[in-house]
Protein backbone atom coordinates (compact mmCIF):
# COMPACT_ATOMS: atom_id res chain seq x y z
CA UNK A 1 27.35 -29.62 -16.20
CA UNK A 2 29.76 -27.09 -14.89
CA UNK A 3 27.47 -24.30 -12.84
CA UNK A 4 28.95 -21.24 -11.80
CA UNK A 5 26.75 -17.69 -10.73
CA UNK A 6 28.20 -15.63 -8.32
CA UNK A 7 26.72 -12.49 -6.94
CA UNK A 8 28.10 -9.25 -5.68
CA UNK A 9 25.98 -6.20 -4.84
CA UNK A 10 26.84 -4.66 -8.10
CA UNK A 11 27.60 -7.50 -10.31
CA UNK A 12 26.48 -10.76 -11.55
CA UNK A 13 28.86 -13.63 -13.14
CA UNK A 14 26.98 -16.33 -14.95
CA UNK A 15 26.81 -18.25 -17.37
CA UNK A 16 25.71 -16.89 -21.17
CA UNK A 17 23.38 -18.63 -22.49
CA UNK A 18 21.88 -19.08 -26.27
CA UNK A 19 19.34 -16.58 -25.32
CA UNK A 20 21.86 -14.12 -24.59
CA UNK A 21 23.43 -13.62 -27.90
CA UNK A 22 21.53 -10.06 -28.40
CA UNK A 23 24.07 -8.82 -25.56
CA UNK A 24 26.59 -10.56 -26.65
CA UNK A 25 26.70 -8.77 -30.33
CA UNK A 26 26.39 -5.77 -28.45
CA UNK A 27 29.03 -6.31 -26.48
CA UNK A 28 31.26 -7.76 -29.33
CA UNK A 29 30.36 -5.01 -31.54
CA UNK A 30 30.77 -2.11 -29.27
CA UNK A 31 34.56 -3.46 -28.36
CA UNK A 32 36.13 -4.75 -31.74
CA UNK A 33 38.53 -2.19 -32.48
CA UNK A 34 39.33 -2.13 -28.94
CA UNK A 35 40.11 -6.43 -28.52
CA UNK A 36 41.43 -6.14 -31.64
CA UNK A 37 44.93 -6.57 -30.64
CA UNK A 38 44.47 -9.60 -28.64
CA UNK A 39 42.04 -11.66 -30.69
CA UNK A 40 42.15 -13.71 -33.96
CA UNK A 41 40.64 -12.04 -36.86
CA UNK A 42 37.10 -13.38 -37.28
CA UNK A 43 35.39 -13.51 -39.76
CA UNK A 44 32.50 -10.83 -41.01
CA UNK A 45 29.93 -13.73 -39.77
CA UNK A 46 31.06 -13.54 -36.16
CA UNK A 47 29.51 -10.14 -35.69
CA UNK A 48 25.75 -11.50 -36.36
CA UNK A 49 23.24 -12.70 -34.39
CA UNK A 50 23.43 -15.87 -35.97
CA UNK A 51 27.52 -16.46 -35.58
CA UNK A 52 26.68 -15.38 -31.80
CA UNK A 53 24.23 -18.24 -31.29
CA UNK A 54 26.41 -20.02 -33.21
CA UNK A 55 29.21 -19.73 -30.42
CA UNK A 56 26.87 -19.64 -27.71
CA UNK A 57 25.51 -23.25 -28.60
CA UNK A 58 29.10 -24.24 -28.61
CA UNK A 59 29.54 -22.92 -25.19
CA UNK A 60 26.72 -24.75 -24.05
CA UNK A 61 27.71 -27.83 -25.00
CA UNK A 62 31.17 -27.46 -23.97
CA UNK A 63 29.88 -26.76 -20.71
CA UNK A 64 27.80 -29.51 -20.61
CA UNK A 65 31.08 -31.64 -21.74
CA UNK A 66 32.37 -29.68 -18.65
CA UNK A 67 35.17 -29.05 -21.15
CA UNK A 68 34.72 -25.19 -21.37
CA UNK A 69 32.81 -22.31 -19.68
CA UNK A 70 31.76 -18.92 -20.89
CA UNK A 71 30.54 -16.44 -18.49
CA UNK A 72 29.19 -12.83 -18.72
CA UNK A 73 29.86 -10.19 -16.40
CA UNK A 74 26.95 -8.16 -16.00
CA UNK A 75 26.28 -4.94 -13.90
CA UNK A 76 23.02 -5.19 -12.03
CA UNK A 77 21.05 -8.10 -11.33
CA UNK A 78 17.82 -7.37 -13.41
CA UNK A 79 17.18 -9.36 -16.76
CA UNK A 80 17.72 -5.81 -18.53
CA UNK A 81 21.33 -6.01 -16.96
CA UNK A 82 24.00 -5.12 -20.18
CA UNK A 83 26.67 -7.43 -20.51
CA UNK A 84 29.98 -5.80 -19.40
CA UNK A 85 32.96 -8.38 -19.56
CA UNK A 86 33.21 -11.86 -20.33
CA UNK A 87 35.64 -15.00 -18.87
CA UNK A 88 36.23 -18.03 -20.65
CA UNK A 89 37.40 -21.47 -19.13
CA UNK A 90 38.67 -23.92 -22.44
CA UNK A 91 40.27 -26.64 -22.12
CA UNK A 92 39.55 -27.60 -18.93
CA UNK A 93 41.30 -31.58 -18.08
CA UNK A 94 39.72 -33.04 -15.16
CA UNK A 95 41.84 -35.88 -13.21
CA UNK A 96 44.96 -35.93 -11.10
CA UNK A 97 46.22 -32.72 -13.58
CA UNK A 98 42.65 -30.40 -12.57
CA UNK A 99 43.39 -27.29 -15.35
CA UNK A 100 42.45 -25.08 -17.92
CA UNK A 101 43.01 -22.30 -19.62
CA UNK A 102 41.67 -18.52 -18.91
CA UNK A 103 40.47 -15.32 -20.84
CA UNK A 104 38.86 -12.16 -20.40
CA UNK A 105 38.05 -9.45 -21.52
């Protein structure tokens, strides 16, 4: 399993996990119109709870595959903390050609 946490003094990158899927909504929510441009058009399921648990038990298994990675960005380091960005690692290939592909946002 790919594990990645990296602390600064004001931020925290880690990985989201099922549990996080309230923040994620929030987050998702809050910024539609504005990552409109650069994302497919999902469907009106993605913005629920549910489709957010729904991804976020994909994430976990692709990281557990070690074929993907989501991580949240979060400002603070309490369990409170909001979620303020997020990177994604898909399609990682391991072997002589190490690669994969980034996103953020």
């Amino acid at each position: 399993m790919i594990d990645a946490y990296l602390r600064t003094e004001r931020l925290v990158l880690r990985p989201l996990q099922v549990d996080d899927a309230p923040k994620l909504l929030q987050y998702v929510v809050a910024n539609r119109r504005w990552l409109s441009p650069w994302e497919p058009a999902h469907p009106s399921s993605y913005f629920t709870l549910e489709g957010q648990r729904g991804i976020l038990a994909q994430c976990q298994e692709d990281r557990r595959m070690e074929t993907g990675l989501l991580l949240g960005v979060f400002e603070g380091h309490t369990q409170s903390a909001e979620l303020q960005g997020r990177i994604s690692v898909s399609g990682i290939v391991r072997g002589i050609w190490q690669n994969g592909f980034v996103g953020y946002s």
